[in-house]
C-alpha atoms as a PDB file:
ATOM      1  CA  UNK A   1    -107.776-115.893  43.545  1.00  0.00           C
ATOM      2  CA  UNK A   2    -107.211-119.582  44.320  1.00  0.00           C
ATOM      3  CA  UNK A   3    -103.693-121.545  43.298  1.00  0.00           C
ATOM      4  CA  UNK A   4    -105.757-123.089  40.215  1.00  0.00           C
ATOM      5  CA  UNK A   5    -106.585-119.809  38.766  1.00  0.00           C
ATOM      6  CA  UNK A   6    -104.809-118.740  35.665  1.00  0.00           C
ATOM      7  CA  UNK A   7    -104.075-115.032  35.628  1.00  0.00           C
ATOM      8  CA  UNK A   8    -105.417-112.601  33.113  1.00  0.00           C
ATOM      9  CA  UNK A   9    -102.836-110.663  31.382  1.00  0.00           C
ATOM     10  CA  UNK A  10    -102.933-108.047  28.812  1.00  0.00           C
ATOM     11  CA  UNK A  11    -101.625-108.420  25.440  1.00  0.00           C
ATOM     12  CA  UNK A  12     -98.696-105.924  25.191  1.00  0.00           C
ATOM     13  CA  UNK A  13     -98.147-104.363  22.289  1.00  0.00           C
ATOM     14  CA  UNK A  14     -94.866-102.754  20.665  1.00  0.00           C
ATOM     15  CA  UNK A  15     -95.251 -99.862  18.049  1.00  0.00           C
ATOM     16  CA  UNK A  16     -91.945 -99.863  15.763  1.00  0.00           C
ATOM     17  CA  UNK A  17     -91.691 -96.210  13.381  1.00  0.00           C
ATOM     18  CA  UNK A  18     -89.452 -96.473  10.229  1.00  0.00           C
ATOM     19  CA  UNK A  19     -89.362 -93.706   8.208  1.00  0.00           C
ATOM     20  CA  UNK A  20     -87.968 -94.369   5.188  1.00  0.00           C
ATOM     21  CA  UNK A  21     -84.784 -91.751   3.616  1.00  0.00           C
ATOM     22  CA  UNK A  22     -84.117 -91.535   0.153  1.00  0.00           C
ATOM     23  CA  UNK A  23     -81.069 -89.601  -1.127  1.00  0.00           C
ATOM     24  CA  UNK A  24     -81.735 -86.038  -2.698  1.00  0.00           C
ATOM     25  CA  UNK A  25     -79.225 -86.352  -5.302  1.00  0.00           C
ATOM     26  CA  UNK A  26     -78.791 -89.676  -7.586  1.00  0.00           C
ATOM     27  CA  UNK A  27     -76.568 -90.232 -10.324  1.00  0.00           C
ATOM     28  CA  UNK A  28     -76.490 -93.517 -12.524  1.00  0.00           C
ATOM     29  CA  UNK A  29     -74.154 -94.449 -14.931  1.00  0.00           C
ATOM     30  CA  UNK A  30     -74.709 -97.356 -17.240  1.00  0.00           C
ATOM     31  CA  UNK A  31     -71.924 -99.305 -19.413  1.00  0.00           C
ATOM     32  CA  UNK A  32     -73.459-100.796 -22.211  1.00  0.00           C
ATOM     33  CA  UNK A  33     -71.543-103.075 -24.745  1.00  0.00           C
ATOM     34  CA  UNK A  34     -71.743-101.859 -27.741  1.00  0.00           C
ATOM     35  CA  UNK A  35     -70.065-105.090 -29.338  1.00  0.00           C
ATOM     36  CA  UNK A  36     -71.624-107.119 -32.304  1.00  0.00           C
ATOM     37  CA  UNK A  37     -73.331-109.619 -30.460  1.00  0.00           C
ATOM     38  CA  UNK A  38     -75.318-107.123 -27.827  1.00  0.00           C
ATOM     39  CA  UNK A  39     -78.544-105.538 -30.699  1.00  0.00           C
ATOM     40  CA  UNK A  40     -81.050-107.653 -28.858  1.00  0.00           C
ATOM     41  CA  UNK A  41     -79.773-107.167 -25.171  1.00  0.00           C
ATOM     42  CA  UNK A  42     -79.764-103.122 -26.181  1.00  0.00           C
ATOM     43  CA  UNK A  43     -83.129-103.295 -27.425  1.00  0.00           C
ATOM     44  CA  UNK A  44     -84.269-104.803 -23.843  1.00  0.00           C
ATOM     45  CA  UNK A  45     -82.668-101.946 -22.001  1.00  0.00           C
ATOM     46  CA  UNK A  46     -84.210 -99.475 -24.540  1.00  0.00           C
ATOM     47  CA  UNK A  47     -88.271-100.835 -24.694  1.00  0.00           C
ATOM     48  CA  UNK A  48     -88.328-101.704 -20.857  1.00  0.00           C
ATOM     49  CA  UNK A  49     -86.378 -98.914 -19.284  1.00  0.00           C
ATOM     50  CA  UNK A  50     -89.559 -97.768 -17.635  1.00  0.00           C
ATOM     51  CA  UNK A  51     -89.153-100.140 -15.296  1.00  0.00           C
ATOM     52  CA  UNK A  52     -86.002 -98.468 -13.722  1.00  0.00           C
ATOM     53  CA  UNK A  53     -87.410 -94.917 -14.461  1.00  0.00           C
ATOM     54  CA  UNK A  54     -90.406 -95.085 -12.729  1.00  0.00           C
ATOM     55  CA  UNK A  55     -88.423 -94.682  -9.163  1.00  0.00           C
ATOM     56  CA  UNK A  56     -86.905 -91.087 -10.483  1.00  0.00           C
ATOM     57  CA  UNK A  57     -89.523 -89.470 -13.177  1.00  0.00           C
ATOM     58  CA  UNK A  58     -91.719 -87.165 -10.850  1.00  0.00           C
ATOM     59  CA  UNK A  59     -90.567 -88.227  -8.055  1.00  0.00           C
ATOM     60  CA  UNK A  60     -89.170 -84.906  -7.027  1.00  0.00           C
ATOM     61  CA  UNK A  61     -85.573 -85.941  -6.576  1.00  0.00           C
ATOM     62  CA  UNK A  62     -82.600 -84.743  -8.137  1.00  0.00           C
ATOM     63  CA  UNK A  63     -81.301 -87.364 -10.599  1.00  0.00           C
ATOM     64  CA  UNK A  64     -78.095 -87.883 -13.280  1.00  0.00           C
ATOM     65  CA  UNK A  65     -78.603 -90.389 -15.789  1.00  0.00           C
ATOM     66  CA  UNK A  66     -75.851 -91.024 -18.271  1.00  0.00           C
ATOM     67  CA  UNK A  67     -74.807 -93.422 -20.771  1.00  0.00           C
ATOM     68  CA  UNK A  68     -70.882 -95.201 -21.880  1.00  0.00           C
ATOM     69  CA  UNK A  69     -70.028 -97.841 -24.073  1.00  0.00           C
ATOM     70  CA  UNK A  70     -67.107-100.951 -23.218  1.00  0.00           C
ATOM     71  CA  UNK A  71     -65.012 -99.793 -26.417  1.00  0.00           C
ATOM     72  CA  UNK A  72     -61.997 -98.251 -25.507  1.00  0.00           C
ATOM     73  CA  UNK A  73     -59.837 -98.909 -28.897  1.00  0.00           C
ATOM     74  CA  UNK A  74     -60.123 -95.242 -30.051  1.00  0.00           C
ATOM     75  CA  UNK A  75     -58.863 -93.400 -26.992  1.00  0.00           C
ATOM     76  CA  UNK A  76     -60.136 -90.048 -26.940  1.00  0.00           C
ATOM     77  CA  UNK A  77     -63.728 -91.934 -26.759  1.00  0.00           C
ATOM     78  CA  UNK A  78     -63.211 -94.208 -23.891  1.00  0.00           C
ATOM     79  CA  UNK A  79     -65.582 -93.062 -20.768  1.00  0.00           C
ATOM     80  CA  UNK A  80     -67.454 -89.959 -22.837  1.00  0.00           C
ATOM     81  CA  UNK A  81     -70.602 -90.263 -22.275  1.00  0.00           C
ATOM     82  CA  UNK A  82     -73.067 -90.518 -24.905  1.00  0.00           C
ATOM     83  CA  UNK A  83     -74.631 -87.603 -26.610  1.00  0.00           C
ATOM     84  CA  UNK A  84     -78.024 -87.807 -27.526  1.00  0.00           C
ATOM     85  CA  UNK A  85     -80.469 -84.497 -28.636  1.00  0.00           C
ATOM     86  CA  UNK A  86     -77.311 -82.053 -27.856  1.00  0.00           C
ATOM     87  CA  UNK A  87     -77.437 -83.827 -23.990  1.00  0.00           C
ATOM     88  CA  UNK A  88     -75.253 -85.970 -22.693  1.00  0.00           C
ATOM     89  CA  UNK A  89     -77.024 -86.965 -19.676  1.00  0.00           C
ATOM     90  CA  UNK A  90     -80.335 -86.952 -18.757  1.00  0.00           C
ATOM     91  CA  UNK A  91     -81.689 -84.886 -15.655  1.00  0.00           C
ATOM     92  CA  UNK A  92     -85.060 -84.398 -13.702  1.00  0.00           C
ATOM     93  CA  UNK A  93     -85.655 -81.588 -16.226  1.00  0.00           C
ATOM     94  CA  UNK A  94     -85.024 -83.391 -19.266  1.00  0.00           C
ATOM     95  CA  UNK A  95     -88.017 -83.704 -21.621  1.00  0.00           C
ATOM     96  CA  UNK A  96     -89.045 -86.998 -22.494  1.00  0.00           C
ATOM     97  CA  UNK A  97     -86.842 -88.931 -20.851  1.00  0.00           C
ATOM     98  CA  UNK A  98     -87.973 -92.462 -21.880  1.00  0.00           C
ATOM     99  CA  UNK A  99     -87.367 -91.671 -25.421  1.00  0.00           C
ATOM    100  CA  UNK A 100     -83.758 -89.983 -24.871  1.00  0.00           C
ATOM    101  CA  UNK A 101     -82.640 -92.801 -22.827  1.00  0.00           C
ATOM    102  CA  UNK A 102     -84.363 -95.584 -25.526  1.00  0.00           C
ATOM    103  CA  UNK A 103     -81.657 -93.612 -28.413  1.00  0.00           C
ATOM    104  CA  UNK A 104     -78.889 -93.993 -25.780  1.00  0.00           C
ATOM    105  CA  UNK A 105     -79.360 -97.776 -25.068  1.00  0.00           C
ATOM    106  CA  UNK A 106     -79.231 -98.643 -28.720  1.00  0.00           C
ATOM    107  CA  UNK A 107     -75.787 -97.638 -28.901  1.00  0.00           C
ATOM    108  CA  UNK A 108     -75.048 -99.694 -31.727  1.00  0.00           C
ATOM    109  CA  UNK A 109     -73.079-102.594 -32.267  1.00  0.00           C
ATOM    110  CA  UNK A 110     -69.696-101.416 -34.098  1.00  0.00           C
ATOM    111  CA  UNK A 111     -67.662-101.357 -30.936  1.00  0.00           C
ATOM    112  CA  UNK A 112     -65.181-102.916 -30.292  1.00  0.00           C
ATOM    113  CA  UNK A 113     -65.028-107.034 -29.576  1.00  0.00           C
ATOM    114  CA  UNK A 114     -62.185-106.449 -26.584  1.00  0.00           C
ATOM    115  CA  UNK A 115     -64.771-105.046 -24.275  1.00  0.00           C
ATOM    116  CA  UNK A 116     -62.988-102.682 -21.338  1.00  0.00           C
ATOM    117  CA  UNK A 117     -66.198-101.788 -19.101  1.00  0.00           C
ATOM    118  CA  UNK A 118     -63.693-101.028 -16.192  1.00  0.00           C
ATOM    119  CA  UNK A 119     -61.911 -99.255 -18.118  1.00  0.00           C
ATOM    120  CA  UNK A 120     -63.893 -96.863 -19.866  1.00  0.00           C
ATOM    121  CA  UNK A 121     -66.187 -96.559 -16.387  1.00  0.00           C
ATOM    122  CA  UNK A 122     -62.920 -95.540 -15.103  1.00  0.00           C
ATOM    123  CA  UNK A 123     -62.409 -92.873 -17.399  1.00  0.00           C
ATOM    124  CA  UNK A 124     -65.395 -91.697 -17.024  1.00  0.00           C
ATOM    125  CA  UNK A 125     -65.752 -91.283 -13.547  1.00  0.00           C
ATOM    126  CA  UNK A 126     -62.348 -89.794 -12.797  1.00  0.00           C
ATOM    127  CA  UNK A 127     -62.509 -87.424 -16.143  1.00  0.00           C
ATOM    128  CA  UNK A 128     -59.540 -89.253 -16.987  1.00  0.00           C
ATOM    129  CA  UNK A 129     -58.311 -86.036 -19.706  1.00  0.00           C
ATOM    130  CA  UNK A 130     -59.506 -82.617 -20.216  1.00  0.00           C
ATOM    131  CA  UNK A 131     -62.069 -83.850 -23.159  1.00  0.00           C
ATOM    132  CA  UNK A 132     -63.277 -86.181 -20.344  1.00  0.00           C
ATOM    133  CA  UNK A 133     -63.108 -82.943 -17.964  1.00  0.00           C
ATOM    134  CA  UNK A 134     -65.079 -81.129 -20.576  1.00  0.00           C
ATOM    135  CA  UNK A 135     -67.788 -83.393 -21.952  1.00  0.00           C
ATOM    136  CA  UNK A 136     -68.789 -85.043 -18.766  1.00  0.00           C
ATOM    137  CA  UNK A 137     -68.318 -81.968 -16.739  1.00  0.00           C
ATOM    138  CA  UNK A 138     -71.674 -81.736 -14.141  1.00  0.00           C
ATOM    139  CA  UNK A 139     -72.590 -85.131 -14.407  1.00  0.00           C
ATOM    140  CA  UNK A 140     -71.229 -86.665 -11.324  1.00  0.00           C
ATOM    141  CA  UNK A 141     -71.728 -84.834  -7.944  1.00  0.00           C
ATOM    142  CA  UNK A 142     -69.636 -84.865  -5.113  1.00  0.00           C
ATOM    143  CA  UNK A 143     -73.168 -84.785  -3.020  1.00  0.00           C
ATOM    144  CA  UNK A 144     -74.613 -87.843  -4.761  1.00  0.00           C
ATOM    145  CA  UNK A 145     -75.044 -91.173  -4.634  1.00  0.00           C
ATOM    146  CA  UNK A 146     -73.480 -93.036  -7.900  1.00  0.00           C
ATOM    147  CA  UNK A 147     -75.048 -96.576  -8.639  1.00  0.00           C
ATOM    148  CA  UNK A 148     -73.164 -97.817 -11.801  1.00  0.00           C
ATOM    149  CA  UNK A 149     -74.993-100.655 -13.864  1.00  0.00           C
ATOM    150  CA  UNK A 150     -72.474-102.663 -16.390  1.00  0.00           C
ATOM    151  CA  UNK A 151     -74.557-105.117 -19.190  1.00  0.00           C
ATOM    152  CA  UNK A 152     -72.248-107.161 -21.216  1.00  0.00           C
ATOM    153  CA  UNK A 153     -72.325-110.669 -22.532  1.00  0.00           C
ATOM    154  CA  UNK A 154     -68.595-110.734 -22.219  1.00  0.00           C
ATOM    155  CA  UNK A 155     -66.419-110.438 -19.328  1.00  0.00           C
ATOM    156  CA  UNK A 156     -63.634-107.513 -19.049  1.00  0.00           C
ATOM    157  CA  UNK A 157     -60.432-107.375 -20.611  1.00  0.00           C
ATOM    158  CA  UNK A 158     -59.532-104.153 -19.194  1.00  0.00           C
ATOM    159  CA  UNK A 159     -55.282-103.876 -17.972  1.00  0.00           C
ATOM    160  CA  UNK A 160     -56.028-103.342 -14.266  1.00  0.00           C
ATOM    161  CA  UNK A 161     -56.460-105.591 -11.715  1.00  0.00           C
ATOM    162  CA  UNK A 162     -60.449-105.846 -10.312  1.00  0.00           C
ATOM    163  CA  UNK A 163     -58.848-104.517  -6.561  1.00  0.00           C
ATOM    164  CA  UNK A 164     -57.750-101.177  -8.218  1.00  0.00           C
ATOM    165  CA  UNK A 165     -61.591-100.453 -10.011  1.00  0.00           C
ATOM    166  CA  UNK A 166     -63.176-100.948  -6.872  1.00  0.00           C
ATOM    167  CA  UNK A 167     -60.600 -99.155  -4.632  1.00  0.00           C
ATOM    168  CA  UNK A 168     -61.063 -96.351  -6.640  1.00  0.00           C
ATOM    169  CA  UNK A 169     -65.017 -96.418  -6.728  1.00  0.00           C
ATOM    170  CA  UNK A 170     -64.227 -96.875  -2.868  1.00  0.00           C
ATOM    171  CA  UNK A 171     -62.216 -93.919  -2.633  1.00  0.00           C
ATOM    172  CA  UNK A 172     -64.634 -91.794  -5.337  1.00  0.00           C
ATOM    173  CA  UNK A 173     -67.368 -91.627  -2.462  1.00  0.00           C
ATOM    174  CA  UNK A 174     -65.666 -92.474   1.302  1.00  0.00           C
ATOM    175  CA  UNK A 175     -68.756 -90.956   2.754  1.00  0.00           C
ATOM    176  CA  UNK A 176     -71.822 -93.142   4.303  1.00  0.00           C
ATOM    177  CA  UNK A 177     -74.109 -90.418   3.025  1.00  0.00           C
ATOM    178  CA  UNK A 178     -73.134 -90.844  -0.144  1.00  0.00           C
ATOM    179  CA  UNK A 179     -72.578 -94.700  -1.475  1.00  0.00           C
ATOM    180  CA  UNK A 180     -71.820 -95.600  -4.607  1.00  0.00           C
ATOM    181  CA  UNK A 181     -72.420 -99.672  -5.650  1.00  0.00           C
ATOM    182  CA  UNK A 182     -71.480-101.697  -9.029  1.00  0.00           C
ATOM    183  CA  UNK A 183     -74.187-103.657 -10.258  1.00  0.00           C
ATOM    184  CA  UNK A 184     -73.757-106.394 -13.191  1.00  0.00           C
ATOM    185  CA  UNK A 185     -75.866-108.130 -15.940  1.00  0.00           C
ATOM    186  CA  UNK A 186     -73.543-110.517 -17.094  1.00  0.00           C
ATOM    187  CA  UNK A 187     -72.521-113.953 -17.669  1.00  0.00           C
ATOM    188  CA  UNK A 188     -73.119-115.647 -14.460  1.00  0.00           C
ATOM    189  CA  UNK A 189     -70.464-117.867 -12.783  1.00  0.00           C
ATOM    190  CA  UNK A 190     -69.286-120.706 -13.333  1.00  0.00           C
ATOM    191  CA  UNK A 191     -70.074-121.020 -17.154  1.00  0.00           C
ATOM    192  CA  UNK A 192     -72.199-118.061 -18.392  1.00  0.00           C
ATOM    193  CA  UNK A 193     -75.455-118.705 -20.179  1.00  0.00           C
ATOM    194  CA  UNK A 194     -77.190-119.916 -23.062  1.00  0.00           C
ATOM    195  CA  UNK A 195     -80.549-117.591 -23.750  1.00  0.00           C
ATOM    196  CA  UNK A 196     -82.835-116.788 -26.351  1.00  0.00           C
ATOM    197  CA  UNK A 197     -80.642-114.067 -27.689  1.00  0.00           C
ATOM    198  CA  UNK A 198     -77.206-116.128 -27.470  1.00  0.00           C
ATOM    199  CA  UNK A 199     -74.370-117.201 -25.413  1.00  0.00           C
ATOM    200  CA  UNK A 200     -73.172-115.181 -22.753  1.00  0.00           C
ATOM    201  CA  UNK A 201     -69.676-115.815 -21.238  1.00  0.00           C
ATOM    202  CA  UNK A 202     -69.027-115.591 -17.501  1.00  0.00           C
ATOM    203  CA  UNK A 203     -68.514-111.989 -16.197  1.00  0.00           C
ATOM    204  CA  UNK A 204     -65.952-112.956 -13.854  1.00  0.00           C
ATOM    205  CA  UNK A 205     -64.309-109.307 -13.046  1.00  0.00           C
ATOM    206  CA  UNK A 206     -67.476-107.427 -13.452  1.00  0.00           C
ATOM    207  CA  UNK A 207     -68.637-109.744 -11.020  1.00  0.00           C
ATOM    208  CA  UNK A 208     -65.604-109.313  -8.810  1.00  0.00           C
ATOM    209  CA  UNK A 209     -66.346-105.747  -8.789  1.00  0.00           C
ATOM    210  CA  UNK A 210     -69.827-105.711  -7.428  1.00  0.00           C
ATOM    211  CA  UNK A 211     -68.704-107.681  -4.631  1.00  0.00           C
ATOM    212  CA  UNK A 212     -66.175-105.738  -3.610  1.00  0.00           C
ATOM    213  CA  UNK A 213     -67.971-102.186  -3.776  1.00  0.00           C
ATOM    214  CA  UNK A 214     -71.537-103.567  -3.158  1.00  0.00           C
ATOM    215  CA  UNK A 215     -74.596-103.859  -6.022  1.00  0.00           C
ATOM    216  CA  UNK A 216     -76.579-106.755  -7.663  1.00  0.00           C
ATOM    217  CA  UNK A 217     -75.565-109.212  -9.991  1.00  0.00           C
ATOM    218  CA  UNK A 218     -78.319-110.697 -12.251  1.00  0.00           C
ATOM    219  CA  UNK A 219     -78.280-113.040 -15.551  1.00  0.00           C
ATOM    220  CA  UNK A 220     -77.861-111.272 -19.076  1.00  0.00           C
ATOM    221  CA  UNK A 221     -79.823-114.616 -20.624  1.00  0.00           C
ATOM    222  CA  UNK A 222     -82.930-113.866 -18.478  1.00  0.00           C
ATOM    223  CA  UNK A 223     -86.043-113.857 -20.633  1.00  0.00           C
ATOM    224  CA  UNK A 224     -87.699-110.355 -19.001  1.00  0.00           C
ATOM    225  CA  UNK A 225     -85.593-107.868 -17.901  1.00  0.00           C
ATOM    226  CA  UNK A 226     -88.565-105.907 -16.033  1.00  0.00           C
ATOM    227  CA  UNK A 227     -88.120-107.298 -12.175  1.00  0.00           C
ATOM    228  CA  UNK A 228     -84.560-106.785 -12.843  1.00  0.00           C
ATOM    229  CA  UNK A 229     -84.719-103.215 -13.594  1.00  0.00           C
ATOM    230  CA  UNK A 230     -87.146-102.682 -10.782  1.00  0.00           C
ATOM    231  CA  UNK A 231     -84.583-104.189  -8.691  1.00  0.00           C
ATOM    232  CA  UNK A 232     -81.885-101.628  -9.476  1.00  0.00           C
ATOM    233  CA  UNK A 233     -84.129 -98.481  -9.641  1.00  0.00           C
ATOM    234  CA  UNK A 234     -85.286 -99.197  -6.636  1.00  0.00           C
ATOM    235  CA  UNK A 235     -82.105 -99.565  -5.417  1.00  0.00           C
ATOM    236  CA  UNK A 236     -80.846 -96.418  -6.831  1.00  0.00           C
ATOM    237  CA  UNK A 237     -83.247 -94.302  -4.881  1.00  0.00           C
ATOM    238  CA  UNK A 238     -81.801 -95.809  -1.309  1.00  0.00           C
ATOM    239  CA  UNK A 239     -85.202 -97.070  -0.655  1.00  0.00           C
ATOM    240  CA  UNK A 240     -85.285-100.088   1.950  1.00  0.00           C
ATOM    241  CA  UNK A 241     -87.126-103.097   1.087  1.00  0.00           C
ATOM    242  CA  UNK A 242     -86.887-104.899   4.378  1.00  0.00           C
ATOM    243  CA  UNK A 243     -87.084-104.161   8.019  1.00  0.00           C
ATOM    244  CA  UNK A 244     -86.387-105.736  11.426  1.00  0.00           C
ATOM    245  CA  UNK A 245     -88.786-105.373  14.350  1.00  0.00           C
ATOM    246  CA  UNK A 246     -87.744-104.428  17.492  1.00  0.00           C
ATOM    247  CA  UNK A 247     -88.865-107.865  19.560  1.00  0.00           C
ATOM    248  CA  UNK A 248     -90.013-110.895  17.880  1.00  0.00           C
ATOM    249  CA  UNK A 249     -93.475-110.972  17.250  1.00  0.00           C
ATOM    250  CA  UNK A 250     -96.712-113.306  17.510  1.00  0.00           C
ATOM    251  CA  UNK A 251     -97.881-114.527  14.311  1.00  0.00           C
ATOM    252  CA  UNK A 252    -101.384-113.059  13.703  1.00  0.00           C
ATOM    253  CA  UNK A 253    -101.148-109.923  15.484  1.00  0.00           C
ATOM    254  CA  UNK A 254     -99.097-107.624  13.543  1.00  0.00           C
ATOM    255  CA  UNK A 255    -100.746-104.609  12.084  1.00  0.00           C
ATOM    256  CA  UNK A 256     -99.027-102.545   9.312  1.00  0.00           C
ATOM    257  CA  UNK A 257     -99.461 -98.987   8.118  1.00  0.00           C
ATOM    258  CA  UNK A 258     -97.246 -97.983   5.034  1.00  0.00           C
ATOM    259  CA  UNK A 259     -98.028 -94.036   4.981  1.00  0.00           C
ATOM    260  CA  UNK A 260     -97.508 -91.432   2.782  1.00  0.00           C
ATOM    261  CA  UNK A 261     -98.172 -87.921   1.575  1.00  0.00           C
ATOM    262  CA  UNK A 262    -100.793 -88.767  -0.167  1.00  0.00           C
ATOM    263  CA  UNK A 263    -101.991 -92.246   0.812  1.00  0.00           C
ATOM    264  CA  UNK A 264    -102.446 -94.874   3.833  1.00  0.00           C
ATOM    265  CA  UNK A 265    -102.244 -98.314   3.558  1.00  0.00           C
ATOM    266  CA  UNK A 266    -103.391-100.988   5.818  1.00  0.00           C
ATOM    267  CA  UNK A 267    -102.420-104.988   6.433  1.00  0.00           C
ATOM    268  CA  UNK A 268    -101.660-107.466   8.660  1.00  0.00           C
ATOM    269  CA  UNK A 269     -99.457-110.341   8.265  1.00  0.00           C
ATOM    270  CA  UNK A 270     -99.108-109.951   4.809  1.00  0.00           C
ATOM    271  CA  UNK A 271     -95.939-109.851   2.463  1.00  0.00           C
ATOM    272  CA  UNK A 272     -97.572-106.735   0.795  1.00  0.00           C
ATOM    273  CA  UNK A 273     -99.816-104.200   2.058  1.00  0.00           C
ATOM    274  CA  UNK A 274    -102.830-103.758  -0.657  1.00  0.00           C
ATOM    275  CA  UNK A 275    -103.127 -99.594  -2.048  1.00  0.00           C
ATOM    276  CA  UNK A 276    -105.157 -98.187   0.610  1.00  0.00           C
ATOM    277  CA  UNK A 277    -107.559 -94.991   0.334  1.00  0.00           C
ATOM    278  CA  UNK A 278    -106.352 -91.281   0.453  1.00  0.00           C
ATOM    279  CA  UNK A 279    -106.085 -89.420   3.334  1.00  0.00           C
ATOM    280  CA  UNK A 280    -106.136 -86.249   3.869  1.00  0.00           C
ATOM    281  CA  UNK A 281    -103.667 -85.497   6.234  1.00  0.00           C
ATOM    282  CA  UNK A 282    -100.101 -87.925   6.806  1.00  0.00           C
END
């Protein structure tokens, strides 16, 4: 080979494996406000709820899925989660789901206008009395994950200070293997919102609250409510939506395989892989 010569290397090529864990055991817990100016943000919840659902129903995973209000002027109610059908939660094995949780969301819109989110999750969660102790027996699991979703159009006036909500939802689930996040669809900062279905005002200690313990934060004024429930089922289940390669790699020449069970799916430098055929064996 002469000095002019250019030598002929092989491409190398890196293989990167991510296999993607999901909890076993879920529970959710959503605070709905159930004051006078929430029928329309209810009715959202209710008619596009199988947006969230679609990450638990079939999926073979063990899942809690209960329902609270923000009214905690009648005190034996604050936290109690809310009965539908005879059940006050819904589970893997629940018939029907969709429709149960659609009767749940439209909660109504008596409660009270002094909206206490923290505080009734707080009840709820630490079965705050022996009705609590009673009626929400079984729902939460030491062995599960807890994602808790608050949707209000006003922020909290619950007596605590936002540190001592989220040290307890800290505290609730110290394990790694088990998180827990708060996720809000509220006012945003600085001002709130003006929507289609009213004024929102800023959810300042809900908001406070998810960034302490970890979740998303999205805009109650938002016209469709679908890629925002996406967003949080998807996040319930512990699924990863992004990865890191190993080494940095050469536009052009990555190749993708998103596997399953059931299916294989190829692509190559593409934000999304396209549904690929079934295989046989995975």
């Amino acid at each position: 080979m002469s000095w002019g010569d250019t030598p002929s290397l092989e491409t190398p090529r890196r293989t990167d494996v991510v296999v993607q864990q999901m909890p076993d055991k879920v529970d959710v817990l959503w605070i709905i406000d159930n004051s006078g100016s929430m029928s329309q943000e209810q009715e959202k919840i209710a008619t596009q709820f199988d947006a969230f659902a679609q990450f638990f129903i079939g999926s073979g995973r063990d899942w809690h899925l209960g329902v609270i209000t923000t009214d905690a002027d009648d005190g034996l109610q604050i936290g109690l989660l809310r009965q539908v059908a005879g059940m006050h939660y819904l589970t893997a094995d629940t018939p029907h789901p969709q429709e149960i949780f659609a009767q749940m969301a439209r909660i109504g819109t008596w409660g009270s206008s002094d909206e206490k989110g923290l505080q009734t999750m707080w009840n709820a969660v630490t079965l705050a009395s022996p009705q609590h102790q009673t009626w929400n027996a079984s729902f939460l699991r030491d062995d599960a994950s807890l994602h808790i979703v608050i949707v209000g159009d006003e922020d909290d006036q619950s007596d605590r200070a936002t540190v001592g909500y989220g040290s307890m939802l800290h505290a609730l689930k110290p394990n790694a293997d088990t998180p827990v996040t708060f996720n809000a669809i509220v006012g945003p900062q600085p001002n709130g919102c003006r929507g289609a279905t009213g004024d929102a005002a800023p959810g300042d200690r809900f908001i406070e609250v998810a960034q302490d313990v970890g979740g998303q934060i999205y805009s109650i004024c938002q016209d469709g409510w679908v890629p925002v429930l996406q967003a949080l089922g998807l996040a319930a289940t512990g699924m990863r939506e992004e990865y890191f390669l190993s080494e940095l790699p050469v536009p052009g020449t990555i190749d993708i395989l998103v596997q399953d069970r059931q299916r294989a799916s190829h692509g190559g430098d593409v934000d999304s892989v396209d549904a690929g055929t079934p295989i046989a064996d995975a």
